[in-house]
C-alpha atoms as a PDB file:
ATOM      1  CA  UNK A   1       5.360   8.303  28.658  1.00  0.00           C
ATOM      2  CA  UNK A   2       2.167   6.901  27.738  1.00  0.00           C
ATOM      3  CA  UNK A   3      -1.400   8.460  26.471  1.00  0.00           C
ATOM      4  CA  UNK A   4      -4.646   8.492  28.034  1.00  0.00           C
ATOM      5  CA  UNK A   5      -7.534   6.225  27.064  1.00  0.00           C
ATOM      6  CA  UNK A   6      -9.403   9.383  25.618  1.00  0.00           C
ATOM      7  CA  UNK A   7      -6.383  10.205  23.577  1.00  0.00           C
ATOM      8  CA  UNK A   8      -5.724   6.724  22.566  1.00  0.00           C
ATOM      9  CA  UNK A   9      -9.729   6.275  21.604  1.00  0.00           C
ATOM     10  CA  UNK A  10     -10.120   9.467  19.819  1.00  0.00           C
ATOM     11  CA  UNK A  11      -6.494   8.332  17.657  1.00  0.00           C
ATOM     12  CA  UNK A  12      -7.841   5.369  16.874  1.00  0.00           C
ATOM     13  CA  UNK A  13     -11.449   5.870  15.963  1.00  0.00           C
ATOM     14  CA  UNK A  14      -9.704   8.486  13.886  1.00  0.00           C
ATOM     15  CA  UNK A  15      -7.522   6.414  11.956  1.00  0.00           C
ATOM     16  CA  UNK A  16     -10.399   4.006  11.366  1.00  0.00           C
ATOM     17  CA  UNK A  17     -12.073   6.817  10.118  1.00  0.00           C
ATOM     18  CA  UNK A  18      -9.370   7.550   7.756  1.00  0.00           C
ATOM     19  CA  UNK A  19      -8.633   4.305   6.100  1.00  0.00           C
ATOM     20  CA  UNK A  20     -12.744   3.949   5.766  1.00  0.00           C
ATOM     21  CA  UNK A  21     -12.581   7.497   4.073  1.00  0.00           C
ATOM     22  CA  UNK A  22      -9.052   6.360   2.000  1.00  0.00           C
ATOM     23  CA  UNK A  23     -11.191   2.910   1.182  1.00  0.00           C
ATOM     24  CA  UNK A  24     -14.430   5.208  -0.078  1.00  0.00           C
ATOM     25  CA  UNK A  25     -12.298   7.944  -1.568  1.00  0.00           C
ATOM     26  CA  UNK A  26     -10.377   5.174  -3.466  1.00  0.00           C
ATOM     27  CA  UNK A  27     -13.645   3.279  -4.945  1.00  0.00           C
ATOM     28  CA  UNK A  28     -14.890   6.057  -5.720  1.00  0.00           C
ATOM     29  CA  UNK A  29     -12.162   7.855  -7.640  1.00  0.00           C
ATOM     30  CA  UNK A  30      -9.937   4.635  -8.727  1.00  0.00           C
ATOM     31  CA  UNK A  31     -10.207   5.282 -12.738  1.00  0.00           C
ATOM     32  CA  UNK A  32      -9.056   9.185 -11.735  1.00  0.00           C
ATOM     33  CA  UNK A  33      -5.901   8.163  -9.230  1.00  0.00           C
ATOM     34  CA  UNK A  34      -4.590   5.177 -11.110  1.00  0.00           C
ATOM     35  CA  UNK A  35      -5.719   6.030 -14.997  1.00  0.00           C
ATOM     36  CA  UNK A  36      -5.226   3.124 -16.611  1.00  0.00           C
ATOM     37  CA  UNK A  37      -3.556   0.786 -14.169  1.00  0.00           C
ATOM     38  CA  UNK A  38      -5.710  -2.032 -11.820  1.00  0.00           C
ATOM     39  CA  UNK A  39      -5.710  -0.186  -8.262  1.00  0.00           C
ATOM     40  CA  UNK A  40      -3.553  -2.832  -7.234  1.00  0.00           C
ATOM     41  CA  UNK A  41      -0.733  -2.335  -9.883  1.00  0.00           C
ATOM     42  CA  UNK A  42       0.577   1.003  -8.428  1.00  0.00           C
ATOM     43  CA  UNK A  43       1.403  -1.528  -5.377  1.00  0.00           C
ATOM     44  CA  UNK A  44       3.421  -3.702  -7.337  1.00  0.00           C
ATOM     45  CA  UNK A  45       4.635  -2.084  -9.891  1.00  0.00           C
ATOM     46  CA  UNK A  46       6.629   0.809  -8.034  1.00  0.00           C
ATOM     47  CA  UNK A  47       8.799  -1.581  -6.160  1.00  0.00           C
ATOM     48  CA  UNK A  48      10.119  -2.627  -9.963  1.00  0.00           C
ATOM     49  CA  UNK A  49      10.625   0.650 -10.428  1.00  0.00           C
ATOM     50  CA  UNK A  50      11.977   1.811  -7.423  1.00  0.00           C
ATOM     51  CA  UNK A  51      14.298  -1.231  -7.091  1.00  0.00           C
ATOM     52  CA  UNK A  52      14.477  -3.225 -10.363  1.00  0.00           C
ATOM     53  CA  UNK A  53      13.777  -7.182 -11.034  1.00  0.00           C
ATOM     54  CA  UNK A  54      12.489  -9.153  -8.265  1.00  0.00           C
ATOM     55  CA  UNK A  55      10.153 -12.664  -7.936  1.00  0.00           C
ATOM     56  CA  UNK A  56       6.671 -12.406  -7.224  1.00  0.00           C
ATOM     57  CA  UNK A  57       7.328 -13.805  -3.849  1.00  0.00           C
ATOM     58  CA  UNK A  58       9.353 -10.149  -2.971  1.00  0.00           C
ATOM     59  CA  UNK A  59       6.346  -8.319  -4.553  1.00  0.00           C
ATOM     60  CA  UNK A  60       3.807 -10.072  -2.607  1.00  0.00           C
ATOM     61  CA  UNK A  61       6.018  -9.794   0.273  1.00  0.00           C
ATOM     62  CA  UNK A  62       6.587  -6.137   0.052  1.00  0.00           C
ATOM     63  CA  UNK A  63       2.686  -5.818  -0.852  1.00  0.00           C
ATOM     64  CA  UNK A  64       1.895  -7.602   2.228  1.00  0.00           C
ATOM     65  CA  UNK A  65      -0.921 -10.119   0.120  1.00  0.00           C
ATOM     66  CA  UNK A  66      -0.470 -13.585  -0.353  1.00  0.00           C
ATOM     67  CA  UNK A  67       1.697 -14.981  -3.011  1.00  0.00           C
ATOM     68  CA  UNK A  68      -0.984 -16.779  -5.079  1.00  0.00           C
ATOM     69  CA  UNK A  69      -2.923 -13.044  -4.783  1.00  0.00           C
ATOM     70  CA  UNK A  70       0.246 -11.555  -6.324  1.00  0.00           C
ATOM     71  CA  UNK A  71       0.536 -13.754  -9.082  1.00  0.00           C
ATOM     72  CA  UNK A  72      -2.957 -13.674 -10.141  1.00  0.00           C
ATOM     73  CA  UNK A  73      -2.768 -10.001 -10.342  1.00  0.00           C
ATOM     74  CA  UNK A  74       0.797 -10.217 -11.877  1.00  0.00           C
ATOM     75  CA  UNK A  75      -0.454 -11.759 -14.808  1.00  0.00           C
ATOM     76  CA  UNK A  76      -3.021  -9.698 -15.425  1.00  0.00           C
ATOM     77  CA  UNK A  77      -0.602  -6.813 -15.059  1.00  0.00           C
ATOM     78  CA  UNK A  78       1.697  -8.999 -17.704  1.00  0.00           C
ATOM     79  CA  UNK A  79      -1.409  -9.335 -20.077  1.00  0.00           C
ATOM     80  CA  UNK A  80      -1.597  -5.751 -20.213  1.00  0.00           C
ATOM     81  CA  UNK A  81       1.900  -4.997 -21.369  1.00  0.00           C
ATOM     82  CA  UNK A  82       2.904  -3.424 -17.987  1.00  0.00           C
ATOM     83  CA  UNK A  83       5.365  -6.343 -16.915  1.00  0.00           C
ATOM     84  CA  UNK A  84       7.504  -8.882 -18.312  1.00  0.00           C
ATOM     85  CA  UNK A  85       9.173 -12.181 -17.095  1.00  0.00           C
ATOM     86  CA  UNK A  86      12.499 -13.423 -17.815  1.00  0.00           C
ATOM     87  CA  UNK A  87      14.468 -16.271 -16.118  1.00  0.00           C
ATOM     88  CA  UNK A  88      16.067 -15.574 -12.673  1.00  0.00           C
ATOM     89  CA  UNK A  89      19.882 -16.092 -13.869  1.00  0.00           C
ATOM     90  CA  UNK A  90      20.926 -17.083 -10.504  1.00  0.00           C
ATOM     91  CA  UNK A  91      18.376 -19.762 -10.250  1.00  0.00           C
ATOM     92  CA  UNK A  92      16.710 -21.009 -13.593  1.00  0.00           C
ATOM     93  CA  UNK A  93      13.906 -22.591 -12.355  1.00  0.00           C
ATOM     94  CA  UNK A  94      12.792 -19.408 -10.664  1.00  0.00           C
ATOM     95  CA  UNK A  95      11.837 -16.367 -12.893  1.00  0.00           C
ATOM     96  CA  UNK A  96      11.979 -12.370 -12.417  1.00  0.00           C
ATOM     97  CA  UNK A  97       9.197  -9.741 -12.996  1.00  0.00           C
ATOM     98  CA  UNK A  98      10.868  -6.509 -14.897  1.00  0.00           C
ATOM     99  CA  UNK A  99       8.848  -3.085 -15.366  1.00  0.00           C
ATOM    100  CA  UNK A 100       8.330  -2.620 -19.249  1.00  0.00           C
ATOM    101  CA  UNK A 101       7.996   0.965 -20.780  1.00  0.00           C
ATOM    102  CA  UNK A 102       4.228   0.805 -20.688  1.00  0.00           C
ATOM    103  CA  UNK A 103       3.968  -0.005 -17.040  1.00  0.00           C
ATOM    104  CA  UNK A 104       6.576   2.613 -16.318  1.00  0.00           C
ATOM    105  CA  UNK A 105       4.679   5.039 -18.684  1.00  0.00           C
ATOM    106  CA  UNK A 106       1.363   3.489 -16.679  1.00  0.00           C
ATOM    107  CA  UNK A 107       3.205   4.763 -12.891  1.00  0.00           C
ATOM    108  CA  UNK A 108       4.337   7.981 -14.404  1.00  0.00           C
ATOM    109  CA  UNK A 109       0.734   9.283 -15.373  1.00  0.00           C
ATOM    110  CA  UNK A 110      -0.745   7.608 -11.931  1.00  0.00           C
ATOM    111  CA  UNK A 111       1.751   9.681  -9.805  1.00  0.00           C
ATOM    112  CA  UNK A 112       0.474  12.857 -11.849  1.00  0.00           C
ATOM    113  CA  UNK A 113      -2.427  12.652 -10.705  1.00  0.00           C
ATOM    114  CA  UNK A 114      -2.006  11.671  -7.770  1.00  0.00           C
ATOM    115  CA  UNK A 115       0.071  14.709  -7.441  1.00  0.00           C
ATOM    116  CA  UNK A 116      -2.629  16.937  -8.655  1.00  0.00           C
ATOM    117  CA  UNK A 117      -5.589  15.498  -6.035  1.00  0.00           C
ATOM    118  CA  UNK A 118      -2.898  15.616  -3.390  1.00  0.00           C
ATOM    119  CA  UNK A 119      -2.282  19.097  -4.410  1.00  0.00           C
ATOM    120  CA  UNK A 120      -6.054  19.835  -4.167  1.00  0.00           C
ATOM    121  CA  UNK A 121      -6.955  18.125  -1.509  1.00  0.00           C
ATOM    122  CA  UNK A 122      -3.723  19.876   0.631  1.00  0.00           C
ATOM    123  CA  UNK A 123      -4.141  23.236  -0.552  1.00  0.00           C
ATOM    124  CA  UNK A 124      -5.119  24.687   2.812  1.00  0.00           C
ATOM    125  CA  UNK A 125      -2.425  23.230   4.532  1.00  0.00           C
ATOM    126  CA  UNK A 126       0.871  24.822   4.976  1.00  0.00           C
ATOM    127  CA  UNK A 127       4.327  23.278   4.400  1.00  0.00           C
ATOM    128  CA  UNK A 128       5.754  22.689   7.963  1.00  0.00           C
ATOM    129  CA  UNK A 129       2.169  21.050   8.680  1.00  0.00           C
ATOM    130  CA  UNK A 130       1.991  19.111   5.577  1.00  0.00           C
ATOM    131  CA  UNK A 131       5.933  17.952   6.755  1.00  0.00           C
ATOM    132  CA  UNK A 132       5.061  17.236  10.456  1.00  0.00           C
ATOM    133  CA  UNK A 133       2.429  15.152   9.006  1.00  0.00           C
ATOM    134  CA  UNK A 134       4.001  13.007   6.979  1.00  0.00           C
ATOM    135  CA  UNK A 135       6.836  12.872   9.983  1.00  0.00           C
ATOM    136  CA  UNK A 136       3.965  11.646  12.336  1.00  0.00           C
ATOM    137  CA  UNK A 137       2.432   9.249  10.086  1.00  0.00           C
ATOM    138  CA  UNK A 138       5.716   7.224   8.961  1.00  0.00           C
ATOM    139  CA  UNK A 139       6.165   7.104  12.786  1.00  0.00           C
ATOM    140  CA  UNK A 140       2.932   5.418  13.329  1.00  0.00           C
ATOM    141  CA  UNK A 141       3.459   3.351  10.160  1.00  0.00           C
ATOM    142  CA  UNK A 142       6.653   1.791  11.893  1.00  0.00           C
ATOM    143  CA  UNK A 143       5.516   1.426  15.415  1.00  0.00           C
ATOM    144  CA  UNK A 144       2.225  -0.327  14.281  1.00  0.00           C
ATOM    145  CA  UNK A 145       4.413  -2.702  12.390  1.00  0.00           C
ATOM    146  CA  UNK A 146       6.120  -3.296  15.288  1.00  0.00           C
ATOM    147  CA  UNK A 147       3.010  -3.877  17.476  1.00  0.00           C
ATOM    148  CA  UNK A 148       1.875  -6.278  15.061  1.00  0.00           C
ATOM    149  CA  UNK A 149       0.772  -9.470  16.929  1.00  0.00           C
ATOM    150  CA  UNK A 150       2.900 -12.215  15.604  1.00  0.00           C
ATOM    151  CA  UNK A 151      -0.016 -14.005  16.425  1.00  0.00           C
ATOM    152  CA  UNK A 152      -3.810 -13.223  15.937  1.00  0.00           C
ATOM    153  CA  UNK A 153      -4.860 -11.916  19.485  1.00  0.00           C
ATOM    154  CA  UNK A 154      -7.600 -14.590  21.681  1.00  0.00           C
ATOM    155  CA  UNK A 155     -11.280 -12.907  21.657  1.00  0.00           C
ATOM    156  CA  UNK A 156     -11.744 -11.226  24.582  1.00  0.00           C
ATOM    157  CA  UNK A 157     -14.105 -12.867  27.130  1.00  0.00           C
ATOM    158  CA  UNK A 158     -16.899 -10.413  28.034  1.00  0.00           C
ATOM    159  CA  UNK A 159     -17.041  -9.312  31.635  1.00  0.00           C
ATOM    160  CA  UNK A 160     -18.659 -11.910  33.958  1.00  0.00           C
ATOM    161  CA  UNK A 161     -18.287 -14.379  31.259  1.00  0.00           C
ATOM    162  CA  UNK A 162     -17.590 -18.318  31.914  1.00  0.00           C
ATOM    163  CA  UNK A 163     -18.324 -17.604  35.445  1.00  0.00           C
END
């Protein structure tokens, strides 16, 4: 079963729409949703919380950015007290990242506020929307990582062109 261009234009100009409004929103309000934290350190800092001591290269990795972009922001993230680094003791050459209680303190008062705009911004929507939702949206999440282009696509040629 497949969707009609109108349906497939409409979802997509409206999901451009939303990550331009999530982009704006996020400028705009970054000191209010992440508090203290860099915007980027709610991105990797939760997967040390959520799954312990890992290598930048599994941070970047799981952030989707480049591993020289992770470890820039890493250290700033280290400078600030929020992580540490301690040998990897299955490979000492290698080291691991570990959540310290200020960056865990850091996460705890970002997701309370994030909890409160969400709260805000949702409070006209009902629970079996707000569910269906989030159901539909981790759905699209997985099949457009799955459509992903394992390489970038060729330009298309305009009509008539080369001709």
């Amino acid at each position: 079963m497949s969707i009609s261009p109108d349906t497939r234009d409409r979802l997509t100009a409206s999901i451009a729409q939303l990550i331009r409004t999530g982009r704006h929103v996020s400028t705009r309000a970054a000191a209010q949703l992440y508090g203290e934290l860099p915007s980027y350190g709610w991105t990797l800092l939760l997967p040390l919380e959520q799954d312990g001591d890992q290598r930048c290269s599994a941070l970047a990795a799981r952030a989707g950015i480049d591993v020289s972009v992770a470890s820039r922001q890493l250290a700033v993230l280290e400078r600030s007290g929020y992580v540490e680094r301690h040998p990897d003791p299955r490979d000492g050459r290698a080291t691991l990242l570990r959540l310290t209680p200020q960056g865990a303190e850091a996460l705890a008062g970002t997701r309370a506020v994030r909890a409160d705009w969400a709260l805000t911004a949702l409070s006209g929507w009902d629970e079996h929307d707000a569910r269906r939702l989030t159901d539909l949206l981790d759905r699209l999440r997985a099949d457009i990582e799955v459509a992903v282009p394992a390489a970038p696509l060729a330009p298309r040629q305009p009509t008539g062109a080369g001709r």
